[in-house]
Protein backbone atom coordinates (compact mmCIF):
# COMPACT_ATOMS: atom_id res chain seq x y z
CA UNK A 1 3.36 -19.27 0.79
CA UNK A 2 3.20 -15.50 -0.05
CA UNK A 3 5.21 -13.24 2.46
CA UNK A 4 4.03 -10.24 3.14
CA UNK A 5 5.38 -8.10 6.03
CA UNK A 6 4.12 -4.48 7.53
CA UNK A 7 6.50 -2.84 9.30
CA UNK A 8 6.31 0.78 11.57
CA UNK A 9 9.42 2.63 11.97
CA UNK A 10 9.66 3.65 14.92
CA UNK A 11 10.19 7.37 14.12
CA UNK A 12 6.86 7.20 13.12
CA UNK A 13 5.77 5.41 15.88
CA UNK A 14 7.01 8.38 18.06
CA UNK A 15 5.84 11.25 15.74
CA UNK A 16 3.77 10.83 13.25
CA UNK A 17 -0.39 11.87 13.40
CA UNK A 18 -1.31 8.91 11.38
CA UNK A 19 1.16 6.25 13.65
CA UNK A 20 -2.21 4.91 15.79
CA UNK A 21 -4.56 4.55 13.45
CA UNK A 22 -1.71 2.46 12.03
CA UNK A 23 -1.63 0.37 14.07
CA UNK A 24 -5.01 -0.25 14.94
CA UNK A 25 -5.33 -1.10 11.48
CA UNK A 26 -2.25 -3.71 10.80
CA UNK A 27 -4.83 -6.71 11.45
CA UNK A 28 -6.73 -5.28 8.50
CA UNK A 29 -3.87 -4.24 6.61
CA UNK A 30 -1.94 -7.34 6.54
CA UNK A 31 -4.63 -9.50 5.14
CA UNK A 32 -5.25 -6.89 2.45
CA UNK A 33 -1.80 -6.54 1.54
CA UNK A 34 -1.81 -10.22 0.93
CA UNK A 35 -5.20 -10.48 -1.40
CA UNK A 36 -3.55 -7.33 -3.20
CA UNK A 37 -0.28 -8.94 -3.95
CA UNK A 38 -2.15 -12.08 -5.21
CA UNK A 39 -4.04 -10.28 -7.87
CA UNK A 40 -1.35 -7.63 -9.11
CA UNK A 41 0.31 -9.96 -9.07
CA UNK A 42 4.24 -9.47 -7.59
CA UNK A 43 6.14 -12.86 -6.95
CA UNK A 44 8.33 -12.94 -3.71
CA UNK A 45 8.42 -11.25 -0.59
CA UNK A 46 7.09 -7.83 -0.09
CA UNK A 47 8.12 -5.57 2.95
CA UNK A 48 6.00 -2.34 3.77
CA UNK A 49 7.95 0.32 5.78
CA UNK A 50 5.65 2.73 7.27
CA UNK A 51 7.56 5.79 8.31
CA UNK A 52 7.47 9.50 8.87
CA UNK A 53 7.76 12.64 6.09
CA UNK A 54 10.73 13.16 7.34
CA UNK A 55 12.34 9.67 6.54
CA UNK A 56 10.62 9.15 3.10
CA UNK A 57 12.24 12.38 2.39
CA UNK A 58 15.77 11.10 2.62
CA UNK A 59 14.88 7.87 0.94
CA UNK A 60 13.40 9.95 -2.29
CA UNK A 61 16.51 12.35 -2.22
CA UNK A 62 18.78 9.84 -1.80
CA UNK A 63 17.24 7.30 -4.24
CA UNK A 64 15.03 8.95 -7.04
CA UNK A 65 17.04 12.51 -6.58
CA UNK A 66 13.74 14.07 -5.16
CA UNK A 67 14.18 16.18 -2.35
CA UNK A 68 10.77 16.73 -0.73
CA UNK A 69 8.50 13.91 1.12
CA UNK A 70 6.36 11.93 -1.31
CA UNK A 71 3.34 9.42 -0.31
CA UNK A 72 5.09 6.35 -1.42
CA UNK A 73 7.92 5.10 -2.89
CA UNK A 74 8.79 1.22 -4.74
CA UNK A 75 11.93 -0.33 -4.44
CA UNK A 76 11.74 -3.82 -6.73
CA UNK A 77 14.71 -5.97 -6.03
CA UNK A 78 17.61 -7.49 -8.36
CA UNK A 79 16.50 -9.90 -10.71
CA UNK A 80 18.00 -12.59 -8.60
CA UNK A 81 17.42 -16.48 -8.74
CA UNK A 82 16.09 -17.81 -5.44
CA UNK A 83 18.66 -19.73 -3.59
CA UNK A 84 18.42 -23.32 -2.84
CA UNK A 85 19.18 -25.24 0.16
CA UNK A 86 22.28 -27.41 0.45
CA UNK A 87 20.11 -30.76 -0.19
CA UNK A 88 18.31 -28.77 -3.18
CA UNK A 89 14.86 -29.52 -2.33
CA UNK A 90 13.95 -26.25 -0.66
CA UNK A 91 14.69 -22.87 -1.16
CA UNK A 92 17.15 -21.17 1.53
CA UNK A 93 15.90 -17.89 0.77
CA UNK A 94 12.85 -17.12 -0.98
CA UNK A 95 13.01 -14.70 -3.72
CA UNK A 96 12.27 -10.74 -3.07
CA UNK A 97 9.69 -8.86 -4.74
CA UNK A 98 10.69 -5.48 -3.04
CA UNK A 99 10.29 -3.00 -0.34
CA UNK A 100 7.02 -0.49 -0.37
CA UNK A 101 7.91 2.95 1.70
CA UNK A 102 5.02 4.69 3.26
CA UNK A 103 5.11 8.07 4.88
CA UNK A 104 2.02 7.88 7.31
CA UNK A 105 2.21 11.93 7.87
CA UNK A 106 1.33 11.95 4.07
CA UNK A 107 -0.90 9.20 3.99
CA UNK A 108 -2.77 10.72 7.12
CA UNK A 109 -3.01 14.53 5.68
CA UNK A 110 -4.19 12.94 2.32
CA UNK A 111 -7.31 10.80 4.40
CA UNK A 112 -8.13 13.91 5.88
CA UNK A 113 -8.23 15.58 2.49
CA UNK A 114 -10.03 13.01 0.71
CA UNK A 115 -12.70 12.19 3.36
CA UNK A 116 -12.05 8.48 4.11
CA UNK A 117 -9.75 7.02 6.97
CA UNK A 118 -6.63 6.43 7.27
CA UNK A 119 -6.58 2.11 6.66
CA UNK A 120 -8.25 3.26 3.12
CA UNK A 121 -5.47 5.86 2.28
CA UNK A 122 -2.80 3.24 3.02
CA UNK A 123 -4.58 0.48 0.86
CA UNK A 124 -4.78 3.15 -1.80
CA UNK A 125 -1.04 3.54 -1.25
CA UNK A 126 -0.16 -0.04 -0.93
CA UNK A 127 -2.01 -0.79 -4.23
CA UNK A 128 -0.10 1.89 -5.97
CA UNK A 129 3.19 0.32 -4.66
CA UNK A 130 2.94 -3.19 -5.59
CA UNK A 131 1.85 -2.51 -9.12
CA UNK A 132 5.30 -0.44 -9.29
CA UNK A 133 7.02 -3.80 -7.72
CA UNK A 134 4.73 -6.25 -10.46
CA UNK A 135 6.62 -3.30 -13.29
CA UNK A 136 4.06 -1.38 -14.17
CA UNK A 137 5.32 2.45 -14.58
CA UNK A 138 2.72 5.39 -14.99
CA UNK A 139 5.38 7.96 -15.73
CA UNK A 140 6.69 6.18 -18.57
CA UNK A 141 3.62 3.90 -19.94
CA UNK A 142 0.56 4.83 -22.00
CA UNK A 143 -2.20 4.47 -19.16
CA UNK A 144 -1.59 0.80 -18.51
CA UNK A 145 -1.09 1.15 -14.71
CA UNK A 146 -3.61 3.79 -14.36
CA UNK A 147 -5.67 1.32 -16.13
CA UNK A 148 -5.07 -1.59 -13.91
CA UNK A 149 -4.78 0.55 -10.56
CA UNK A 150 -8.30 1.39 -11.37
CA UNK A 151 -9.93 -1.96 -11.93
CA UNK A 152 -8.61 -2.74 -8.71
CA UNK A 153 -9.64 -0.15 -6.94
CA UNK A 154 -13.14 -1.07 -7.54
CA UNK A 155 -12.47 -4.79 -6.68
CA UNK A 156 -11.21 -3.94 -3.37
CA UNK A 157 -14.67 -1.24 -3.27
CA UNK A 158 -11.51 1.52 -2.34
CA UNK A 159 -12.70 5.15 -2.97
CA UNK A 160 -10.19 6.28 -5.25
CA UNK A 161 -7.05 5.31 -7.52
CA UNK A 162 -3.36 7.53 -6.57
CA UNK A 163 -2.80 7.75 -10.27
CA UNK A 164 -6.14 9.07 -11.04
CA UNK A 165 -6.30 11.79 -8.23
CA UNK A 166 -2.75 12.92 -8.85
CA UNK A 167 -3.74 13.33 -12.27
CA UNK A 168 -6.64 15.79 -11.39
CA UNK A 169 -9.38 13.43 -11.82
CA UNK A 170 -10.68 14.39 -8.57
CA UNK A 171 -14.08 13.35 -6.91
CA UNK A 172 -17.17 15.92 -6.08
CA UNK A 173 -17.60 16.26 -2.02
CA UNK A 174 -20.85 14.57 -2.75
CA UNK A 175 -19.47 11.59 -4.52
CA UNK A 176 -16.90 11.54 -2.04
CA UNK A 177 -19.32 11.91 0.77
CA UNK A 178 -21.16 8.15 -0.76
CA UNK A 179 -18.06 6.44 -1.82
CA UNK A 180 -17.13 6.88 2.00
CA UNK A 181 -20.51 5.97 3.29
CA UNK A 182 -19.96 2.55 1.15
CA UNK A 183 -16.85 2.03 2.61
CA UNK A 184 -17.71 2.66 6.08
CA UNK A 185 -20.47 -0.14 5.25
CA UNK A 186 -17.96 -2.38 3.47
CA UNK A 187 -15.18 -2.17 6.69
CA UNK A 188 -18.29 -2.86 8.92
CA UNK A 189 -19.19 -6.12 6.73
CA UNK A 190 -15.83 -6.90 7.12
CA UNK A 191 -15.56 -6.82 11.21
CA UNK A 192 -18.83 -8.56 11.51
CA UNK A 193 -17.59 -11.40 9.54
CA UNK A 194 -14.31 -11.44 11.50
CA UNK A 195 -16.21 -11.49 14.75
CA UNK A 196 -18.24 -14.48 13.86
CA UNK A 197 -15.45 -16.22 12.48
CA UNK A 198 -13.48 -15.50 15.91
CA UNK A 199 -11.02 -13.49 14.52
CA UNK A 200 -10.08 -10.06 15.84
């Protein structure tokens, strides 16, 4: 079975701008982050925090040196063996991919900017993050990840790849304006064929 956990810290639960369209969206998001980490792919648990600028700031400072607010930040565990059970059939503890960090004030300013809603930013984000957990580094690599990142972008029909906006390979309001509009059509596909399947 593949774990995958979301979870909102409650900072950001308090203040953030983007904290409910967060969680309006965790029934989408959670089934997304599970495809995702099935085609990156990252073996082992995964654990997204989604928290506030002001949090993500300390983790960056205290953890990459970096002492401003940031999008999202990877943390890939220890190269650890899994841990078997007493009788040694089972595992006691399954192995850990890594944690994913989140700010949703980021991820909310940067939907706004970009003309798509907030579930797509966070997809975008959560994309970018578990290719950092699978080992894939864009600051040190020769385009593999951007590579990657952007085949899967257009498997998951997202609107744009982190690596290839922050790079300045940003979209005209017009294309923006359509990759949207096919989006909007693509979540609506999607909730259709949840409601006729009975699922929320």
């Amino acid at each position: 079975m593949l774990h995958a956990m979301i979870i909102i810290d409650p900072e950001a639960h308090r203040g953030t701008n983007g904290r409910t369209g967060a969680e309006f969206a965790l029934s989408a998001l959670r089934p997304f982050l599970r495809r995702a980490r099935r085609v990156v792919p990252v073996s082992g648990q995964v654990s997204v925090f989604l928290t506030s600028d002001h949090a993500i700031k300390q983790l960056n400072g205290k953890f990459r040196g970096l002492h401003h607010a940031t999008d999202v930040i990877s943390f890939p565990a220890l190269d650890l063996p899994a841990q078997k059970s007493s009788a040694g059939s089972r595992v006691a503890h399954p192995t850990i991919a890594g944690d994913i960090a989140i700010s949703l004030d980021t991820a909310a300013r940067q939907a706004k900017q970009f003309g798509h809603p907030l579930m797509t930013e966070l997809k975008i984000l959560m994309l970018h993050g578990l290719l950092h957990l699978a080992g894939y580094d864009h600051e040190t690599d020769c385009g593999e990840m951007a590579s990657r990142e952007e085949q899967l972008r257009r498997r998951f029909r997202l609107p744009s790849a982190l690596i290839a906006r922050s790079a300045g390979g940003q979209v005209s309001p017009r294309q923006r304006l359509k990759e949207a509009s096919v989006q909007r059509k693509s979540d609506a596909r999607t909730m259709e064929s949840r409601k006729r399947a009975g699922r929320p």
